[in-house]
N, C-alpha and C. Protein backbone atom coordinates (compact mmCIF):
# COMPACT_ATOMS: atom_id res chain seq x y z
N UNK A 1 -1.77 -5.25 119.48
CA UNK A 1 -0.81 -6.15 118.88
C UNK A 1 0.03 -5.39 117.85
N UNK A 2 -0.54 -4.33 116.98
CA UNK A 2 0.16 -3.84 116.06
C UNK A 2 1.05 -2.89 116.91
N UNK A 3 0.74 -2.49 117.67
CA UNK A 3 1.51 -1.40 118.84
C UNK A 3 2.91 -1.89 118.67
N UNK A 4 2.65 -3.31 119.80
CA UNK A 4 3.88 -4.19 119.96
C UNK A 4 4.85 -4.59 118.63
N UNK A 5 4.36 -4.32 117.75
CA UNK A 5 5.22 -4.81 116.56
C UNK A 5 6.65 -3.77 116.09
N UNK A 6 5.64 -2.44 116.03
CA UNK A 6 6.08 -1.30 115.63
C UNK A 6 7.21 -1.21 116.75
N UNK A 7 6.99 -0.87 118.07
CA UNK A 7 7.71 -1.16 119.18
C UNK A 7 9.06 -2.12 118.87
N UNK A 8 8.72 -3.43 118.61
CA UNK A 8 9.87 -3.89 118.29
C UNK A 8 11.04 -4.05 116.86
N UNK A 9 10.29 -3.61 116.29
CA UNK A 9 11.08 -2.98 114.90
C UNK A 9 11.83 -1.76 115.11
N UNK A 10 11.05 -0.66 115.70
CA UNK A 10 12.08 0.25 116.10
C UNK A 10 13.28 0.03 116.95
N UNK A 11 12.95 -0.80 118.13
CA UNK A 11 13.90 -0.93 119.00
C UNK A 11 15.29 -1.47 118.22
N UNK A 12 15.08 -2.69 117.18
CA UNK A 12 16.29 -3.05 116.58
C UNK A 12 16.63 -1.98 115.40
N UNK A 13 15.97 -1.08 115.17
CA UNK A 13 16.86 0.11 114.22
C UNK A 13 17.49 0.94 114.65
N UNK A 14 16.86 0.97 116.17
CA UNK A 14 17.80 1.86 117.10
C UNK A 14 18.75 1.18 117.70
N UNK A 15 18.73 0.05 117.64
CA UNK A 15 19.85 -1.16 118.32
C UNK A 15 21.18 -1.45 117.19
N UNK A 16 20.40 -1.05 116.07
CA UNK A 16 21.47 -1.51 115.02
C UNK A 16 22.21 -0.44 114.30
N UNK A 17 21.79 1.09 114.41
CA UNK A 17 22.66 1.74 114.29
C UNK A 17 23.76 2.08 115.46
N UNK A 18 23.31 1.60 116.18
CA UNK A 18 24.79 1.43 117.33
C UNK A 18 26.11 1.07 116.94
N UNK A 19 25.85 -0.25 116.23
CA UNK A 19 26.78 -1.04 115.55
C UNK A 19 27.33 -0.45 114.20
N UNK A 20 28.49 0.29 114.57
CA UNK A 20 29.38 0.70 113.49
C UNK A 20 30.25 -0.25 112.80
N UNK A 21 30.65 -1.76 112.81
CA UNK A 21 31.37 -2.28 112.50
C UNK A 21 32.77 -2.21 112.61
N UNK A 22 33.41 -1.64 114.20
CA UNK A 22 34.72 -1.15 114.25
C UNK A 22 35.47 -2.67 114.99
N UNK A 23 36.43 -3.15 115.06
CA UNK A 23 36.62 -4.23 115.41
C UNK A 23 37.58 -4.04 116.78
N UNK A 24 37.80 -4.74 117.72
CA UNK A 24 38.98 -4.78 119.11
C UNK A 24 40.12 -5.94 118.38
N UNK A 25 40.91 -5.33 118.62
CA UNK A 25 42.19 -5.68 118.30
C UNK A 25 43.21 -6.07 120.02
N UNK A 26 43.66 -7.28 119.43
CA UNK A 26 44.42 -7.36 120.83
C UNK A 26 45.70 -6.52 120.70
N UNK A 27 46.25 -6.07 121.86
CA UNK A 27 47.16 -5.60 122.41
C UNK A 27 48.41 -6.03 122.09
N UNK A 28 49.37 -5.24 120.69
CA UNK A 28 51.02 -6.38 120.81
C UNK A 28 51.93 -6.17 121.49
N UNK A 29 52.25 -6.73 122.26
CA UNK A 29 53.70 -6.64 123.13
C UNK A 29 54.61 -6.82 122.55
N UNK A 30 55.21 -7.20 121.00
CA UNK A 30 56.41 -7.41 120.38
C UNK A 30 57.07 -6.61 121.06
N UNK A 31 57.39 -5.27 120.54
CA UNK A 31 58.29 -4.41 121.17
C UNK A 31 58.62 -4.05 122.50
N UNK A 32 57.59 -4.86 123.45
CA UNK A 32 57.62 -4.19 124.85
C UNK A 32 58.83 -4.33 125.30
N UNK A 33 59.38 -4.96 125.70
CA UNK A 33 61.02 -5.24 126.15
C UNK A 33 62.50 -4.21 125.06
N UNK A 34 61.49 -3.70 124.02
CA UNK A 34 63.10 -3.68 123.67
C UNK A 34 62.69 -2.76 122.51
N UNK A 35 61.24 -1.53 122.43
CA UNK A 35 61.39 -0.27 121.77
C UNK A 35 61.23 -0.58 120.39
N UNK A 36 61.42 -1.74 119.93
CA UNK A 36 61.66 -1.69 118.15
C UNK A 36 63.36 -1.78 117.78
N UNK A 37 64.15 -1.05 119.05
CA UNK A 37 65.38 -1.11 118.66
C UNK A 37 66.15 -1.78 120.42
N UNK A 38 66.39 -1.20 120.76
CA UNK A 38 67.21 -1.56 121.95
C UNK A 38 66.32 -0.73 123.28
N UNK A 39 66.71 -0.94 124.51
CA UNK A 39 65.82 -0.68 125.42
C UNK A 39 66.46 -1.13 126.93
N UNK A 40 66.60 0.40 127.71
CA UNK A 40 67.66 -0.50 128.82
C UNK A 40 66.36 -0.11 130.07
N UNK A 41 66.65 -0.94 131.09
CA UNK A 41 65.52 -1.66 131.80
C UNK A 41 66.20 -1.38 133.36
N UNK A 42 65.87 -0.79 134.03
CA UNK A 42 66.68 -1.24 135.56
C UNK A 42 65.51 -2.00 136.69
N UNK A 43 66.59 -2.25 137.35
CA UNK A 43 65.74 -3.18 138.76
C UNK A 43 65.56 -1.85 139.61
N UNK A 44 64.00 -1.89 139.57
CA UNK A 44 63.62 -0.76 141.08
C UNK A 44 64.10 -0.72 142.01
N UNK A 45 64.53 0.27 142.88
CA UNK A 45 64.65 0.68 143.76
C UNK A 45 63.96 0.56 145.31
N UNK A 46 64.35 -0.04 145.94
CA UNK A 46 63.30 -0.30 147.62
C UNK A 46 62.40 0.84 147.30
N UNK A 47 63.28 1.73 147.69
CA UNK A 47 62.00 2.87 148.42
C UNK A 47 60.68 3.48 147.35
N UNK A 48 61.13 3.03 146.07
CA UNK A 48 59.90 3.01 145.03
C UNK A 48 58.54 2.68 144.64
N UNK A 49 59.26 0.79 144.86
CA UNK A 49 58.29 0.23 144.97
C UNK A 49 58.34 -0.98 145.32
N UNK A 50 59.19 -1.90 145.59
CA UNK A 50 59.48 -3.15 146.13
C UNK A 50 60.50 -3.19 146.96
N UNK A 51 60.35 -3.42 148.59
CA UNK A 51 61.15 -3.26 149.65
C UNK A 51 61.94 -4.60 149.58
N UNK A 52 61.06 -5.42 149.24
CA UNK A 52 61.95 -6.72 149.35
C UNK A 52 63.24 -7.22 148.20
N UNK A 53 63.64 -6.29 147.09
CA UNK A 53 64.36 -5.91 146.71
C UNK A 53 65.86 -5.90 146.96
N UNK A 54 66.02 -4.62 148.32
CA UNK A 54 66.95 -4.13 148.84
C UNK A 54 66.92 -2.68 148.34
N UNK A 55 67.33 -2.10 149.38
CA UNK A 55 68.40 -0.59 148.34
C UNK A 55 69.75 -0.70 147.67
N UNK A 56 69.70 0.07 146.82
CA UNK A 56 70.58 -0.03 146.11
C UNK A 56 70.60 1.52 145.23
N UNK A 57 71.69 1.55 144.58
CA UNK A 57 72.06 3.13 143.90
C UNK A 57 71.72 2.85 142.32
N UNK A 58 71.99 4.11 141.52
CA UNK A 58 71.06 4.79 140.18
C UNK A 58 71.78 3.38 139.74
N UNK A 59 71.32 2.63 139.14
CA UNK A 59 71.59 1.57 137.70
C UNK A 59 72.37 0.51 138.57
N UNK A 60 72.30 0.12 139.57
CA UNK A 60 73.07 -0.61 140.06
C UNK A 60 72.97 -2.06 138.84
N UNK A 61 71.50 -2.51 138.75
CA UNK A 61 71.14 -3.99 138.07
C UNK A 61 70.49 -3.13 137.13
N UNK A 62 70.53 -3.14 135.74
CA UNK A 62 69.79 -3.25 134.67
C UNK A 62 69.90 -3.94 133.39
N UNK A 63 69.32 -4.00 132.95
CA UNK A 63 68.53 -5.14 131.81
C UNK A 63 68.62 -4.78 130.67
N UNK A 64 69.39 -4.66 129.34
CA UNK A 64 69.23 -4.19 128.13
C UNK A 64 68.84 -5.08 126.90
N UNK A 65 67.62 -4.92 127.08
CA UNK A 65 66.98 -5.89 125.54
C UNK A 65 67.22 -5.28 124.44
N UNK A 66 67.63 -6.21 123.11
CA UNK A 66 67.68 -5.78 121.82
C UNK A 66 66.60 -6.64 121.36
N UNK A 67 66.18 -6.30 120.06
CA UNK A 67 65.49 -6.45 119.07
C UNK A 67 66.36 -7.62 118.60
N UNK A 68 67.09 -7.67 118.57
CA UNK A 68 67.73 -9.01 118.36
C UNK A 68 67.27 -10.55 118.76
N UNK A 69 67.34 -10.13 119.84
CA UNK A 69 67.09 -11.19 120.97
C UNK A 69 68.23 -11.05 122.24
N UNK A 70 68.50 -10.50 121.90
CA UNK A 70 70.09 -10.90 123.28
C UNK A 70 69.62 -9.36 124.37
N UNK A 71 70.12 -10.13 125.21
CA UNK A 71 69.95 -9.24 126.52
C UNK A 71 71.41 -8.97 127.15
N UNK A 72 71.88 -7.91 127.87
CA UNK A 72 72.71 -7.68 128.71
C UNK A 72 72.22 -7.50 130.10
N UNK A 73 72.74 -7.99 131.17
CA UNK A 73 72.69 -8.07 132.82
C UNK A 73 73.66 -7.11 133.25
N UNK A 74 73.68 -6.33 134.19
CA UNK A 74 74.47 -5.78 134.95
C UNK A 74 74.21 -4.58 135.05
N UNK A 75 75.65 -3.80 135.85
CA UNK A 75 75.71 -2.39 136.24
C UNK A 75 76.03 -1.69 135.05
N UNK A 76 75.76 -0.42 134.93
CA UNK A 76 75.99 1.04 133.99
C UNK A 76 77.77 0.60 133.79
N UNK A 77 78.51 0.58 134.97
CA UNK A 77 80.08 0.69 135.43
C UNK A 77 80.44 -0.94 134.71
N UNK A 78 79.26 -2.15 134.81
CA UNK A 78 79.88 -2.83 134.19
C UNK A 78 79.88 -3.03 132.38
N UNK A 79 78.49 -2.63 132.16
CA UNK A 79 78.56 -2.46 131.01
C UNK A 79 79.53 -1.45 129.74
N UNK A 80 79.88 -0.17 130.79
CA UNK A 80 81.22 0.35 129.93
C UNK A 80 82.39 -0.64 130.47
N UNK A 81 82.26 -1.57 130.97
CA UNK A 81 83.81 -2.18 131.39
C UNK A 81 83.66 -3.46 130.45
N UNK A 82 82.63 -3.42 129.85
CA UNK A 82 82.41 -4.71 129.15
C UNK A 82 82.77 -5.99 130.54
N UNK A 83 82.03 -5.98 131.00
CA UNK A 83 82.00 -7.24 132.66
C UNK A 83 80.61 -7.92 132.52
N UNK A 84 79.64 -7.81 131.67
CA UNK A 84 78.24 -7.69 132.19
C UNK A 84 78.32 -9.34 131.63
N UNK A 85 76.83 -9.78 131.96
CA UNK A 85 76.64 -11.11 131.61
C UNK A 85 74.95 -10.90 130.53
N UNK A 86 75.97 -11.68 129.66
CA UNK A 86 74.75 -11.81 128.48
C UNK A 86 74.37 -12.93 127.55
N UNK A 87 73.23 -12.88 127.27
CA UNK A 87 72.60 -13.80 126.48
C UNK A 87 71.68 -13.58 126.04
N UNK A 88 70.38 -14.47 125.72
CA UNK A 88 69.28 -14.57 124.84
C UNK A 88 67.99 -14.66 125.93
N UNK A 89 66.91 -13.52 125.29
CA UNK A 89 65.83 -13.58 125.46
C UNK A 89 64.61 -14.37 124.73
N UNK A 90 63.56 -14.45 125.09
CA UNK A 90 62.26 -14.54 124.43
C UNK A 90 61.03 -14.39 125.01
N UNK A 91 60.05 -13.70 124.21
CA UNK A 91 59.11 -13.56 124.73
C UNK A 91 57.81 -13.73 124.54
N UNK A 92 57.31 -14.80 124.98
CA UNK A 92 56.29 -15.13 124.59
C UNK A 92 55.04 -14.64 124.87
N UNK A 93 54.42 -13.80 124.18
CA UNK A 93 53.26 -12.80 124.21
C UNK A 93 51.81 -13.74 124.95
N UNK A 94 51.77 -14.65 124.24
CA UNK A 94 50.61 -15.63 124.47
C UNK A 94 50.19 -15.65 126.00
N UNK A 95 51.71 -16.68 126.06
CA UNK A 95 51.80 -17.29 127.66
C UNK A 95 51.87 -15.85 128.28
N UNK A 96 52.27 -14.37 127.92
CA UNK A 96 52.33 -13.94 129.07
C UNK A 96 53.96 -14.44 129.88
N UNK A 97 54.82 -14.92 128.72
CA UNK A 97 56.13 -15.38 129.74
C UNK A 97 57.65 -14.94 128.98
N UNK A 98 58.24 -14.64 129.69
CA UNK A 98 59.70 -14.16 129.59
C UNK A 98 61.10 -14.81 129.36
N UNK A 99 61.48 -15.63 128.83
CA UNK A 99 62.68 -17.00 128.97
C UNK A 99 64.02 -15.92 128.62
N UNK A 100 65.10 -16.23 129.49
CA UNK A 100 66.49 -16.17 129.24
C UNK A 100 67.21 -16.85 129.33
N UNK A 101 68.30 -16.85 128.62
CA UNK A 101 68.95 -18.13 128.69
C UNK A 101 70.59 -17.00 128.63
N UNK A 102 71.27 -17.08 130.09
CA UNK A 102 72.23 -16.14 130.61
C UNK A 102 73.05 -17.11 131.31
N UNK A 103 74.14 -17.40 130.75
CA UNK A 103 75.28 -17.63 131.42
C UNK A 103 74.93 -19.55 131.72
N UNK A 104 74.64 -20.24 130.84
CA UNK A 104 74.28 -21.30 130.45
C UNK A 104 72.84 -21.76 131.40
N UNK A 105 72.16 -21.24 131.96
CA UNK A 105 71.29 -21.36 132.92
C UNK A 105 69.82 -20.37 132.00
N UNK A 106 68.49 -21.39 132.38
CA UNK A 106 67.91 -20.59 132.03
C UNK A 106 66.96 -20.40 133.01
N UNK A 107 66.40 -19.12 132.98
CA UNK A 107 65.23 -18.51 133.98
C UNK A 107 64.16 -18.25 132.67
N UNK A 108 62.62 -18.68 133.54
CA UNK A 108 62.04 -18.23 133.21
C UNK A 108 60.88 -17.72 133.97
N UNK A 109 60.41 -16.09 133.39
CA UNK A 109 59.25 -15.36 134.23
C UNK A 109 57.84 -15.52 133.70
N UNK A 110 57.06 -14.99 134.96
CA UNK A 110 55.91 -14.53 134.16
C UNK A 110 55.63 -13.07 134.51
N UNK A 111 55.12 -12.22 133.11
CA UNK A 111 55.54 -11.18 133.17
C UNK A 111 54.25 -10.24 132.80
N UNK A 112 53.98 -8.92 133.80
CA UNK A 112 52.87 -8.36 133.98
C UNK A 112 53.29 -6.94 133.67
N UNK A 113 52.19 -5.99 133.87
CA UNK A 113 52.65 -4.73 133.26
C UNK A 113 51.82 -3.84 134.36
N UNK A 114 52.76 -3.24 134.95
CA UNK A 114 52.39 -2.33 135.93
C UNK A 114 51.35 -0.77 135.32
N UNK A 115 51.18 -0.24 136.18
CA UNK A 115 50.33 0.90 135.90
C UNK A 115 51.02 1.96 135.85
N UNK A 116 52.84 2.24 136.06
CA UNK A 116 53.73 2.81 136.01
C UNK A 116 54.51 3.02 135.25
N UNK A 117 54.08 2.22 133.74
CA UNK A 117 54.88 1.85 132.50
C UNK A 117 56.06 0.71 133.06
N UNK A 118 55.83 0.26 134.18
CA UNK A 118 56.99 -0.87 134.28
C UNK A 118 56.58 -2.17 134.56
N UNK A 119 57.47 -2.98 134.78
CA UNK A 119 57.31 -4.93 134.17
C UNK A 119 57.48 -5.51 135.60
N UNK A 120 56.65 -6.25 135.88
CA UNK A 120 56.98 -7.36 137.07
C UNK A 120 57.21 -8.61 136.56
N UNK A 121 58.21 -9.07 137.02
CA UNK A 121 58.65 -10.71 136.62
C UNK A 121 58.51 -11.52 137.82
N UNK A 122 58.11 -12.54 137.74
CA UNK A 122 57.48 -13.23 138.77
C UNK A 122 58.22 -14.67 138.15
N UNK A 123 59.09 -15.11 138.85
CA UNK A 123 60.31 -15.94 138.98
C UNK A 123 59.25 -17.55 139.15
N UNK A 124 59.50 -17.94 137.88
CA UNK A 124 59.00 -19.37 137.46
C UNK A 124 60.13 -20.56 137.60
N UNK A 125 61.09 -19.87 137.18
CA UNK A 125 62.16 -21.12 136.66
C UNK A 125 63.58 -20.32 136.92
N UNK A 126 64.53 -20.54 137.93
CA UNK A 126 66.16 -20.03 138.41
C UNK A 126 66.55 -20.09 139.44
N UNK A 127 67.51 -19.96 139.46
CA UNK A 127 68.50 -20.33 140.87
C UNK A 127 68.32 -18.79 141.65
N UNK A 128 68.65 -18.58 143.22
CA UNK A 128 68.73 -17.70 143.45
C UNK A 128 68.44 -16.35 143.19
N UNK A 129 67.05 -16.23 142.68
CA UNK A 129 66.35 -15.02 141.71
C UNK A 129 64.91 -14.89 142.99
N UNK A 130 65.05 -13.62 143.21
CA UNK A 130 64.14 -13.31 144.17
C UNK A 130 63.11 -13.48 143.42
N UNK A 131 61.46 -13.67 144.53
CA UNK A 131 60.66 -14.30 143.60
C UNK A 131 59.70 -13.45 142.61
N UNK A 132 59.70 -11.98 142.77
CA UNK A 132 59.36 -10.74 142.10
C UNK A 132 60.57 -10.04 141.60
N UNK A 133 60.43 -9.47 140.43
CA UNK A 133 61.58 -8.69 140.18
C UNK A 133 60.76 -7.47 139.42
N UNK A 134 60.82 -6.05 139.85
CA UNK A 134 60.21 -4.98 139.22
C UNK A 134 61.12 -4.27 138.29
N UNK A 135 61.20 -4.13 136.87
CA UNK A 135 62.04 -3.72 135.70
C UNK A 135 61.70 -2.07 135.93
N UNK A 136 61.88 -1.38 135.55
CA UNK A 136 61.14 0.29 135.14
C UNK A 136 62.58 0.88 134.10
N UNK A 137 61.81 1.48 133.39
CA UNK A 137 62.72 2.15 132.06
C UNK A 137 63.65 3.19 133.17
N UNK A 138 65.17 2.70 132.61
CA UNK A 138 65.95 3.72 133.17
C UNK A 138 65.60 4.85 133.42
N UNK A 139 65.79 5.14 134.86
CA UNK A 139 65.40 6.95 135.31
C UNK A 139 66.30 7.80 135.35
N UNK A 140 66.31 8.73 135.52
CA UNK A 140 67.36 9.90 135.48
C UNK A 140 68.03 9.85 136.50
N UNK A 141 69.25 10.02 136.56
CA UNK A 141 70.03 9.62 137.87
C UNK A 141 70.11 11.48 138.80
N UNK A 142 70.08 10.88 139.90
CA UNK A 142 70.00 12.20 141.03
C UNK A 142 71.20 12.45 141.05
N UNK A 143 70.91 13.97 140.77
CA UNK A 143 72.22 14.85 141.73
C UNK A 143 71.80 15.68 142.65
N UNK A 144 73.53 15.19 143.17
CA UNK A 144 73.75 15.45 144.70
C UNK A 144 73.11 16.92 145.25
């Protein structure tokens, strides 16, 4: 009986220096969309990673979040032409969800994080918005 005692006293001194008191902290996404400062975003490419997409060329659709809140839509060509369509983001970390509100219409996603450093939006709420949309941080454009 005294065996068993000793036995279990040690076991919790060896159980309890395990326990360093370091704590898990959740994960913040504040900045994910938009760097701390601004942050431009394009729609993948078919042959990348989403066929159902389409092909399409370097920056055809991309996404520029500010820290602000406001987002810009469009091409590289429209954004120096000032053509693009813009409005307001938000992002709600909790839900896991994405709201824009572009061109008096609002969409909203739900939004995941690839293993590629890039964003899948998964089309909750909009008109004519395919029902996946894959974001990835602007890439370097190919030459010819």
């Amino acid at each position: 009986m005294k065996n068993s005692w000793h036995f279990k006293l040690l076991f919790f001194l060896v159980l309890g220096s395990c326990i360093n008191g370091e704590q898990t902290y959740k994960v913040d996404y504040t900045d994910l969309l938009n760097g701390g400062n601004s942050k431009v975003w394009e729609l993948a490419q078919e042959d990348t990673v989403n066929p159902s997409v389409g092909k399409q060329s370097w920056a055809e659709v991309v996404f520029v979040f500010y820290e602000s809140g406001k987002v810009l839509v469009g091409s590289m060509e429209d954004l120096a032409n000032h053509n693009f369509d813009a409005g307001a983001y938000q992002y709600r970390a909790q839900q896991q969800e994405l709201q824009m509100q572009i061109n008096s219409e609002t969409l909203l996603f739900g939004l995941s994080i690839d293993n590629h450093e890039g964003l899948w939006l998964k089309t909750k709420k909009g008109k004519n918005i395919n029902k996946f949309l894959h974001l990835v941080p602007l890439t370097e454009p190919q030459t010819p």
